[in-house]
C-alpha atoms as a PDB file:
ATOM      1  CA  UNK A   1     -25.140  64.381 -71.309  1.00  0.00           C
ATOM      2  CA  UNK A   2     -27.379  67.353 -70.859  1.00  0.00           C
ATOM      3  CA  UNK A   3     -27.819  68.760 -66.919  1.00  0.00           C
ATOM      4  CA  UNK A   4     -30.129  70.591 -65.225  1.00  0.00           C
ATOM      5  CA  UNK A   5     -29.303  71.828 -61.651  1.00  0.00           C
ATOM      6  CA  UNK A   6     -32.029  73.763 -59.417  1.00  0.00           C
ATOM      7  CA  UNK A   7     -30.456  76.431 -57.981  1.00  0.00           C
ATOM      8  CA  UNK A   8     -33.342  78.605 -57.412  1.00  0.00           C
ATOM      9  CA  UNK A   9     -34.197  78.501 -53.577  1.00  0.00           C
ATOM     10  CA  UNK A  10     -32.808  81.068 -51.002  1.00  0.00           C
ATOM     11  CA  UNK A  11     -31.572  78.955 -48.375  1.00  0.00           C
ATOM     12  CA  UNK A  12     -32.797  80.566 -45.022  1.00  0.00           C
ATOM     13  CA  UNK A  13     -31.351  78.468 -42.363  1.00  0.00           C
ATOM     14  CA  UNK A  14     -27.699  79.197 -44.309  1.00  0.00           C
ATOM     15  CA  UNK A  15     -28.322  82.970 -44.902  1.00  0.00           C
ATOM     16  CA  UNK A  16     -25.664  84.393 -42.121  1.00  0.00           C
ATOM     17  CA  UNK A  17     -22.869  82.100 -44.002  1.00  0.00           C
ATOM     18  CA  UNK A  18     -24.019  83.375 -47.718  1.00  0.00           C
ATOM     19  CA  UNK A  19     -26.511  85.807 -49.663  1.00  0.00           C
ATOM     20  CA  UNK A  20     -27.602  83.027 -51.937  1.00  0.00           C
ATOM     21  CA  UNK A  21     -27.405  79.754 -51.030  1.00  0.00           C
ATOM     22  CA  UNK A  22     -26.064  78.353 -54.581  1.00  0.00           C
ATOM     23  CA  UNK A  23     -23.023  80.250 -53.337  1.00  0.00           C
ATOM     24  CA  UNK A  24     -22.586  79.429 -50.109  1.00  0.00           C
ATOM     25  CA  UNK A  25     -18.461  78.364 -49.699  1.00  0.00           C
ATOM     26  CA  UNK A  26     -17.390  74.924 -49.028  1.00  0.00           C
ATOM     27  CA  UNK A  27     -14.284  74.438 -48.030  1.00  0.00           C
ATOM     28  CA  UNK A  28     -13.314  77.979 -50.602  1.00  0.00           C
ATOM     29  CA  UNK A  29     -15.440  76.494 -52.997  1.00  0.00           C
ATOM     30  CA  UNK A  30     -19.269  77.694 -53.818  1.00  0.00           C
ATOM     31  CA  UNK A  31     -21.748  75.021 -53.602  1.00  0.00           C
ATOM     32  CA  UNK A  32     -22.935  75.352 -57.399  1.00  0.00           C
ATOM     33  CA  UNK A  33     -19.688  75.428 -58.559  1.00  0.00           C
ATOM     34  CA  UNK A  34     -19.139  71.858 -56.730  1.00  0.00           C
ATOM     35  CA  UNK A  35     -21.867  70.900 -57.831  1.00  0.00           C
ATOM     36  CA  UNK A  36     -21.037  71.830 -61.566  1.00  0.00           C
ATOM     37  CA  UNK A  37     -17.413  70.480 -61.203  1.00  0.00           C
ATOM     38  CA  UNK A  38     -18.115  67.165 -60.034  1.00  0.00           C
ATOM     39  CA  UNK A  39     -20.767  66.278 -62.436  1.00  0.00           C
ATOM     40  CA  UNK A  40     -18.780  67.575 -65.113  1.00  0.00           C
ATOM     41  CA  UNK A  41     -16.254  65.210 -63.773  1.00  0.00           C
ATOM     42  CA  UNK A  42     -18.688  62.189 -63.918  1.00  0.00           C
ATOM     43  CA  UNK A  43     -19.880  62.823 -67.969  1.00  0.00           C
ATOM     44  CA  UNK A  44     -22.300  65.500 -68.058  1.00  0.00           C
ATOM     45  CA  UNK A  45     -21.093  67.531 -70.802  1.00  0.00           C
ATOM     46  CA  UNK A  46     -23.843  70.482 -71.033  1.00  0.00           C
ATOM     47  CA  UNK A  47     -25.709  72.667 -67.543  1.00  0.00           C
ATOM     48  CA  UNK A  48     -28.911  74.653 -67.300  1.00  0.00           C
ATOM     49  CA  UNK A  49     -29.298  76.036 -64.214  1.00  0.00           C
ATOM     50  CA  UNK A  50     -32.574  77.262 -62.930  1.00  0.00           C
ATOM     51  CA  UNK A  51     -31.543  80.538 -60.947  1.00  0.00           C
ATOM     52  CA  UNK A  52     -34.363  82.565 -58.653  1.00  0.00           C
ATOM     53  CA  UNK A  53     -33.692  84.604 -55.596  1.00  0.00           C
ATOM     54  CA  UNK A  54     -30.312  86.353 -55.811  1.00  0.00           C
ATOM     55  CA  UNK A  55     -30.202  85.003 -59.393  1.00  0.00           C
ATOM     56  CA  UNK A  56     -28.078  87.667 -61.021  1.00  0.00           C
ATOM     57  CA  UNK A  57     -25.617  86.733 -58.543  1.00  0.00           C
ATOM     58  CA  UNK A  58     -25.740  83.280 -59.295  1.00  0.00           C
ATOM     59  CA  UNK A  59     -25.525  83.888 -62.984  1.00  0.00           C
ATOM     60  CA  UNK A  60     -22.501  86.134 -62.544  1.00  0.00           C
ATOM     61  CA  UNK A  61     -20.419  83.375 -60.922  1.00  0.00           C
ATOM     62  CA  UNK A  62     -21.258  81.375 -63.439  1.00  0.00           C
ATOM     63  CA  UNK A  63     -20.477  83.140 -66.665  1.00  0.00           C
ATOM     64  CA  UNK A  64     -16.818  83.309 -64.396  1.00  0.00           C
ATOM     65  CA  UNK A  65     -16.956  79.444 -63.963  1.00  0.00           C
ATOM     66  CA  UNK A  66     -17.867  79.221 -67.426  1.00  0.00           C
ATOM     67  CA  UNK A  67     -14.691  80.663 -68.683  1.00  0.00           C
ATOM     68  CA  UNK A  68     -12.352  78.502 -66.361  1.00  0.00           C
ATOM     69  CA  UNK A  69     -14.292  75.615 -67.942  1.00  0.00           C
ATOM     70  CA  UNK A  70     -13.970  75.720 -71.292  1.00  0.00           C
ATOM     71  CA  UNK A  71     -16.272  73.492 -73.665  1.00  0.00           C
ATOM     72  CA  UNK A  72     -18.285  72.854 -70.818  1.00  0.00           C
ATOM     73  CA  UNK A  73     -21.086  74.947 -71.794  1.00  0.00           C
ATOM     74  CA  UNK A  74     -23.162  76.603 -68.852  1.00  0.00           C
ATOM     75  CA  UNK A  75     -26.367  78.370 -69.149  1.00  0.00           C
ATOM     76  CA  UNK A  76     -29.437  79.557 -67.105  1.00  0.00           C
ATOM     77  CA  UNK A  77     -33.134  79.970 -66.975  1.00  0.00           C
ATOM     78  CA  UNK A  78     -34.681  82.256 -64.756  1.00  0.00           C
ATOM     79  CA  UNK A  79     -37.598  80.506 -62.376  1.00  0.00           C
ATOM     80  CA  UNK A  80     -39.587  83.800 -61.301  1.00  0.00           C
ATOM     81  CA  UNK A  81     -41.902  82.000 -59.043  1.00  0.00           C
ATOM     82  CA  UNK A  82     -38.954  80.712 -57.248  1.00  0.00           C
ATOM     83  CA  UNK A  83     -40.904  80.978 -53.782  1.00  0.00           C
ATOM     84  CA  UNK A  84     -43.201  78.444 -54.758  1.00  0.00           C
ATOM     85  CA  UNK A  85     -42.397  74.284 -55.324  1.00  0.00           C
ATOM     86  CA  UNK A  86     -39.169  73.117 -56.887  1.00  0.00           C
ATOM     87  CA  UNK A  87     -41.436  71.399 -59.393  1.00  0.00           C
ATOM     88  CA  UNK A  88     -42.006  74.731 -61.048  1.00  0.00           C
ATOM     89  CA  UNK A  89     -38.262  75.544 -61.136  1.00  0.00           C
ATOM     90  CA  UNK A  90     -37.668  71.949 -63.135  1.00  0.00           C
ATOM     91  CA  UNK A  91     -40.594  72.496 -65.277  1.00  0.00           C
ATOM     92  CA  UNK A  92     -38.951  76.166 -66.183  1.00  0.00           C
ATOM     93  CA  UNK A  93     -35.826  73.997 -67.793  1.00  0.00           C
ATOM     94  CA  UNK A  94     -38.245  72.420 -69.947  1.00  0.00           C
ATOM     95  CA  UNK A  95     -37.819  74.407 -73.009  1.00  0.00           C
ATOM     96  CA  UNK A  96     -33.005  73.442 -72.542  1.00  0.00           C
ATOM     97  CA  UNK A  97     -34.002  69.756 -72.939  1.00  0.00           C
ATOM     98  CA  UNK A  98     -34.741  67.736 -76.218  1.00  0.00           C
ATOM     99  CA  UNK A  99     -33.947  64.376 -74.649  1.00  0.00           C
ATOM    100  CA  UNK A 100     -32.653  62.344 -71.320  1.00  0.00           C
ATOM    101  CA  UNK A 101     -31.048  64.676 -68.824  1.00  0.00           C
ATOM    102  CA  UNK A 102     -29.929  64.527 -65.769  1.00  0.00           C
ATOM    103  CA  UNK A 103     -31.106  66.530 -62.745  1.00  0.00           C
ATOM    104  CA  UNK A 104     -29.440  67.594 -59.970  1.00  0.00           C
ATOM    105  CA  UNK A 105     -29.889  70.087 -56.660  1.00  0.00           C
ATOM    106  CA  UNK A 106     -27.434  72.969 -56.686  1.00  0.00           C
ATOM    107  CA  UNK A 107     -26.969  72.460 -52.417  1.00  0.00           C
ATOM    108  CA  UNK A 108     -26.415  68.508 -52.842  1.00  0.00           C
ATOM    109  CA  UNK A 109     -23.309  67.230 -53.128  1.00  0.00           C
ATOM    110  CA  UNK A 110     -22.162  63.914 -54.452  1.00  0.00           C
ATOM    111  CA  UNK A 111     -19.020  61.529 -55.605  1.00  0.00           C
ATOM    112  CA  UNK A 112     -18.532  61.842 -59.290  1.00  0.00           C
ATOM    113  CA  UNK A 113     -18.822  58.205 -59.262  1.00  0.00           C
ATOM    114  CA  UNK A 114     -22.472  58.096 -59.404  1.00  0.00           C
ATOM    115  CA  UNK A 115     -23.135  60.899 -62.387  1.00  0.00           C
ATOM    116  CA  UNK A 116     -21.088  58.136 -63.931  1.00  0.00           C
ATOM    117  CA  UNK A 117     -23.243  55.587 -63.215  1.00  0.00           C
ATOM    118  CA  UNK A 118     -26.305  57.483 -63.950  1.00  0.00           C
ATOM    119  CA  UNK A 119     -25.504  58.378 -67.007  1.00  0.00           C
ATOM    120  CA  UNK A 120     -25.078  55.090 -68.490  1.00  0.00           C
ATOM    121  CA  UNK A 121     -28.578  54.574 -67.507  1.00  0.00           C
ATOM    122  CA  UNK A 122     -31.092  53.317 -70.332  1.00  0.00           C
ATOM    123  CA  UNK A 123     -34.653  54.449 -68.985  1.00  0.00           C
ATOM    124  CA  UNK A 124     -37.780  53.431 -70.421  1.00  0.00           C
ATOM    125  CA  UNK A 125     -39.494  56.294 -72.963  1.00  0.00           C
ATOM    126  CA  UNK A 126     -41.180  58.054 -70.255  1.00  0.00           C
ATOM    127  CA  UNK A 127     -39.790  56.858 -66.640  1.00  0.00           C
ATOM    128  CA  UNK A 128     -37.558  58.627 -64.196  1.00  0.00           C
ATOM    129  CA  UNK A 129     -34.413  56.928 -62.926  1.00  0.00           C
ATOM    130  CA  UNK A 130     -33.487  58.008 -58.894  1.00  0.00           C
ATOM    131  CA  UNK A 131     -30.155  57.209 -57.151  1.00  0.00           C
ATOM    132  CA  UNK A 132     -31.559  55.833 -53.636  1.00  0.00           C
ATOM    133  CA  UNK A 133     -29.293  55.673 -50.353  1.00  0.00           C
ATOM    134  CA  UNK A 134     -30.498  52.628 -48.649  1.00  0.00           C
ATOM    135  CA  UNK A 135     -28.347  53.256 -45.674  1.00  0.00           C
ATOM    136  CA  UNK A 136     -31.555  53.414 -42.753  1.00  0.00           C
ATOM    137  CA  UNK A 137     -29.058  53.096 -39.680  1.00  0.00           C
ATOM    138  CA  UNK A 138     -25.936  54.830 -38.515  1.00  0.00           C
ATOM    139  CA  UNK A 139     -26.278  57.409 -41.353  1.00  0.00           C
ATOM    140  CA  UNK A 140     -25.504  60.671 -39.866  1.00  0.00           C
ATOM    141  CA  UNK A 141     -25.255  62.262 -43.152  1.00  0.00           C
ATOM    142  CA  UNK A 142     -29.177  62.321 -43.066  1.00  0.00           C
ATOM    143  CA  UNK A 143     -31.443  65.242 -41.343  1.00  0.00           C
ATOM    144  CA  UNK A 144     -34.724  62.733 -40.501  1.00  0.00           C
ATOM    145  CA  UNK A 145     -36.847  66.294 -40.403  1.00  0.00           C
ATOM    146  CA  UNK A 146     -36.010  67.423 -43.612  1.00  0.00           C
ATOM    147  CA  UNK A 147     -35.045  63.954 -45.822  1.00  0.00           C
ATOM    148  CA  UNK A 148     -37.258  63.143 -48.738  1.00  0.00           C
ATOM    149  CA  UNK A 149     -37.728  59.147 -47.860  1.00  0.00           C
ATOM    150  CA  UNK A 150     -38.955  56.930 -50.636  1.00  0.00           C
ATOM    151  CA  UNK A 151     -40.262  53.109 -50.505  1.00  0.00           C
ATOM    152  CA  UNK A 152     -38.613  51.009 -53.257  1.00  0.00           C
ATOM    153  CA  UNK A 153     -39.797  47.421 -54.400  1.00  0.00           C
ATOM    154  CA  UNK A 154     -37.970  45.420 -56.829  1.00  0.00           C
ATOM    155  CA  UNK A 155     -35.874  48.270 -57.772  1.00  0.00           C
ATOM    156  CA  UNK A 156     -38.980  50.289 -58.239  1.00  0.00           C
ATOM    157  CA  UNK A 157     -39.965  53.214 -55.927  1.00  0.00           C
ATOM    158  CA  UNK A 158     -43.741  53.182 -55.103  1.00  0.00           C
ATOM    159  CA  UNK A 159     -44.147  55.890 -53.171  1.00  0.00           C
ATOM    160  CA  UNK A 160     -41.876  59.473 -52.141  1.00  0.00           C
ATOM    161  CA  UNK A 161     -42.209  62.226 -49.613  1.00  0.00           C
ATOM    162  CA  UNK A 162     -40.865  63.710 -46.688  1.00  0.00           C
ATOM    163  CA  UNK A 163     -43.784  62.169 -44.857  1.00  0.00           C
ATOM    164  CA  UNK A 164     -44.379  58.844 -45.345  1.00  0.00           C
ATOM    165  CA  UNK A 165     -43.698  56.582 -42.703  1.00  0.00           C
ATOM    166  CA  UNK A 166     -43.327  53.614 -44.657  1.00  0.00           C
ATOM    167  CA  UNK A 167     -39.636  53.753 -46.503  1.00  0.00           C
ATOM    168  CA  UNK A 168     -36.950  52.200 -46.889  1.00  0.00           C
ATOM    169  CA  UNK A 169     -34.543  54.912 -48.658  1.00  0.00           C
ATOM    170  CA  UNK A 170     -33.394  58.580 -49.281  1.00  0.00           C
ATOM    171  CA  UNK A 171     -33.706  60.315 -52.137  1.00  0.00           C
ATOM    172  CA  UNK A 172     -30.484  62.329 -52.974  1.00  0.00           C
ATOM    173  CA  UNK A 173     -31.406  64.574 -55.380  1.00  0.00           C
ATOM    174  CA  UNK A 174     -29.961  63.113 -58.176  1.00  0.00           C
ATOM    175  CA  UNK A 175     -31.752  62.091 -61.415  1.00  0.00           C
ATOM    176  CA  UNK A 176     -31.593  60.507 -64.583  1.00  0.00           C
ATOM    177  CA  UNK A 177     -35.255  61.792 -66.452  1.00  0.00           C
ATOM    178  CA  UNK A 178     -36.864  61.078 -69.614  1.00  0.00           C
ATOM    179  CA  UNK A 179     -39.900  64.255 -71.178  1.00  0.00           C
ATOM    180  CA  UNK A 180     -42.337  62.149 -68.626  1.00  0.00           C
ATOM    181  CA  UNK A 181     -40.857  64.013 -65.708  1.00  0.00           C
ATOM    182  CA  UNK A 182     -42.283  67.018 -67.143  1.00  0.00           C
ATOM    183  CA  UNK A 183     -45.626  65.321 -68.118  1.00  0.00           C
ATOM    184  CA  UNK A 184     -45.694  64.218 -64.648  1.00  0.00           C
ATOM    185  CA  UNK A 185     -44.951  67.709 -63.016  1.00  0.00           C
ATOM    186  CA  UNK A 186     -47.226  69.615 -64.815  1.00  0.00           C
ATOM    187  CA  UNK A 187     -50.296  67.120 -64.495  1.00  0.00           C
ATOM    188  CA  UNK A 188     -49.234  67.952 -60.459  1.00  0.00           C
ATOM    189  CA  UNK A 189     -48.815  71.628 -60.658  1.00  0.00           C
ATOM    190  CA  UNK A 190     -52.662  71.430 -62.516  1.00  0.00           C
ATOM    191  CA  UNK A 191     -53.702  69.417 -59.548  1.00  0.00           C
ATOM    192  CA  UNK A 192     -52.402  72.348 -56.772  1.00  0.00           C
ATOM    193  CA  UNK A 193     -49.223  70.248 -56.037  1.00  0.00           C
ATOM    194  CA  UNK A 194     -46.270  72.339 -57.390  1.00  0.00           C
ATOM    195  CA  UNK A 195     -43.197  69.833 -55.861  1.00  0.00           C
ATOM    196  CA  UNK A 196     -40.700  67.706 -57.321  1.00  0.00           C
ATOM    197  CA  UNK A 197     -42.327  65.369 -55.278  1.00  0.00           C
ATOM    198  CA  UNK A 198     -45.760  65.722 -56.497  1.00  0.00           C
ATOM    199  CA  UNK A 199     -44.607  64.889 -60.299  1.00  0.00           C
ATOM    200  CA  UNK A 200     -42.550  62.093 -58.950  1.00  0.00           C
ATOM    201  CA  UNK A 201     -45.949  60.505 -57.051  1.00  0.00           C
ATOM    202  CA  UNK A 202     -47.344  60.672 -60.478  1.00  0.00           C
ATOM    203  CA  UNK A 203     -44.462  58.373 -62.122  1.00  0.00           C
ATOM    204  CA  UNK A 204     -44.457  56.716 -58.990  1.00  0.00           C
ATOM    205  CA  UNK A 205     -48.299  55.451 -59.029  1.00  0.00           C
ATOM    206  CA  UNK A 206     -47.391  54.448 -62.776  1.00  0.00           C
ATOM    207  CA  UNK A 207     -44.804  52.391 -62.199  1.00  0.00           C
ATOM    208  CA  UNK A 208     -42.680  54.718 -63.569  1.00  0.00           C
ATOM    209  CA  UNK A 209     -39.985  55.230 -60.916  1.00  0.00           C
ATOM    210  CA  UNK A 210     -36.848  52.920 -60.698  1.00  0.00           C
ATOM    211  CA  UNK A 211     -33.922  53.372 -57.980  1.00  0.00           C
ATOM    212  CA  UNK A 212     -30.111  53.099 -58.598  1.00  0.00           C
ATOM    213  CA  UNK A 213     -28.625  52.132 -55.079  1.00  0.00           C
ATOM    214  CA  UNK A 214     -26.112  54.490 -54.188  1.00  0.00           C
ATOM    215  CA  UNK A 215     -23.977  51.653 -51.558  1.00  0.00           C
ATOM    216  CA  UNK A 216     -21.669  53.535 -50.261  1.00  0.00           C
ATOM    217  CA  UNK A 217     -21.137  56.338 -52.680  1.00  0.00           C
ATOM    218  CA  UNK A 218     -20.628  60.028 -51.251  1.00  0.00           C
ATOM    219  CA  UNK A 219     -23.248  62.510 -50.916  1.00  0.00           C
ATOM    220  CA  UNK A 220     -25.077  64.890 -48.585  1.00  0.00           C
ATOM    221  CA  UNK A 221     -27.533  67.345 -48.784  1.00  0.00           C
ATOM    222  CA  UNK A 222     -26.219  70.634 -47.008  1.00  0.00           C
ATOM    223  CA  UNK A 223     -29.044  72.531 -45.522  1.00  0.00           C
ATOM    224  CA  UNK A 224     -28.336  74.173 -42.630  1.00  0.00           C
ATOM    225  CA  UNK A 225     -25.256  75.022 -40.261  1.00  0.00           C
ATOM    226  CA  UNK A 226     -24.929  71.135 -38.997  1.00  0.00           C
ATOM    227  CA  UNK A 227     -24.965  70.144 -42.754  1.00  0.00           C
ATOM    228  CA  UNK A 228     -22.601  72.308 -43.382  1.00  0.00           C
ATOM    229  CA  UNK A 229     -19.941  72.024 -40.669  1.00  0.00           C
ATOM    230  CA  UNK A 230     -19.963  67.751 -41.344  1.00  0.00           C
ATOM    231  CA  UNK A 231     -19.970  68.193 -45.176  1.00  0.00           C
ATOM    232  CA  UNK A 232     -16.744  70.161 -44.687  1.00  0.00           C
ATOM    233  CA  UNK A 233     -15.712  67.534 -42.597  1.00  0.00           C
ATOM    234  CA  UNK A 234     -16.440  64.949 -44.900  1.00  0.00           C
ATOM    235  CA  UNK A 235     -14.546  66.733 -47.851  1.00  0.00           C
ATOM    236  CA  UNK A 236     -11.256  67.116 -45.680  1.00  0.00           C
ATOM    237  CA  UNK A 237     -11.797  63.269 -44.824  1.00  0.00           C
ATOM    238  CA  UNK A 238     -12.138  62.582 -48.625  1.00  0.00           C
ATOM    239  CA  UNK A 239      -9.279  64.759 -49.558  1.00  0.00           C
ATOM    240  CA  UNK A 240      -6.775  63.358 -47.590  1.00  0.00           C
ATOM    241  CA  UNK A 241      -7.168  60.152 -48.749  1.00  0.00           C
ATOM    242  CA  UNK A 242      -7.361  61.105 -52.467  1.00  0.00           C
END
């Protein structure tokens, strides 16, 4: 199945650890090349990645990662108004994808398990499938400033943002889309709401939204030094018992 990962943002808070956040180490390994590995390893066969700041960096790692991954094929599309909303850097893959794909965030990471599960997804012509971590308490995987939260009913999510007070999950960054994510995005970019988020509150107020619980699969988003330091952690955790 057909992947597109957003690797396109610069990554501030992480800048003394890396140039470009997509290539920020974890644990000796760059974050889009975990990202790319363990996907791979769940059944997506095929990766555009959306590059922006630093992207000729980016793109050089991964023409090496292509090579030490062979009939995986890797490509990229360049997002030149990177500094703007991550909607425009998913909308910029639009042209790689004929058909379901899923969607991923270059500095999330995530068990193989639930690619898996995503793929075998069957959406609707039109809706957007979302894994959703349900785990509200003791979670300290989760940054409360930062977190996307989303309010799911019936297995579908209503409504998404990182301010909404009324929620009940976290969005990880992972996706399984149909073409209505586009649709979706660029009816929000004409409306002066350039996000991810905005196109998703589009599908959302359609009924077009439906979660996959993660339970107690692995994944973090790693945004800043904290993030970091406990997603090594994590890994080591996970490592030792694999």
């Amino acid at each position: 199945m057909k992947c597109v990962i957003i690797a396109a943002g610069r990554g501030s808070r992480l800048s003394a650890h890396a140039s470009s956040k997509p290539l920020l180490s974890v644990l000796g390994v760059p974050l889009i090349e975990r990202v790319i590995r363990d996907a791979a390893n769940g059944g997506a066969t095929e990766f555009c990645v959306v590059t922006g700041y630093r992207g000729d960096a980016v793109e050089s790692h991964l023409k090496q990662l292509a090579s030490a991954l062979p009939g995986v094929p890797i490509g990229t599309v360049a997002n030149r108004e990177w500094e703007l909303g991550n909607g425009l850097s998913v909308l910029s893959a639009r042209d790689c994808e004929d058909e379901n794909f899923l969607l991923l965030m270059a500095d999330h990471l995530f068990d193989p398990a639930i690619i898996q599960r995503l793929v075998q997804l069957r959406p609707r012509s039109g809706d957007v499938h979302l894994a959703v971590d349900f785990g509200l308490t003791d979670n300290d995987r989760i940054d409360l400033e930062d977190v996307t939260r989303v309010l799911v009913r019936d297995g579908v999510v209503i409504d998404i943002g990182k301010g909404i007070s009324d929620y009940n999950g976290y969005d990880t960054g992972l996706f399984h889309c149909t073409q209505g994510l586009f649709q979706a995005l660029e009816a929000s970019a004409a409306g002066g709401d350039t996000s991810l988020s905005g196109g998703m509150r589009i599908l959302c107020a359609a009924g077009r939204v439906r979660s996959l619980d993660m339970e107690d699969t692995f994944w973090m988003d790693v945004d800043d030094e904290a993030a970091l330091s406990l997603a090594e952690r994590l890994l080591r955790q996970r490592e030792s018992r694999d």
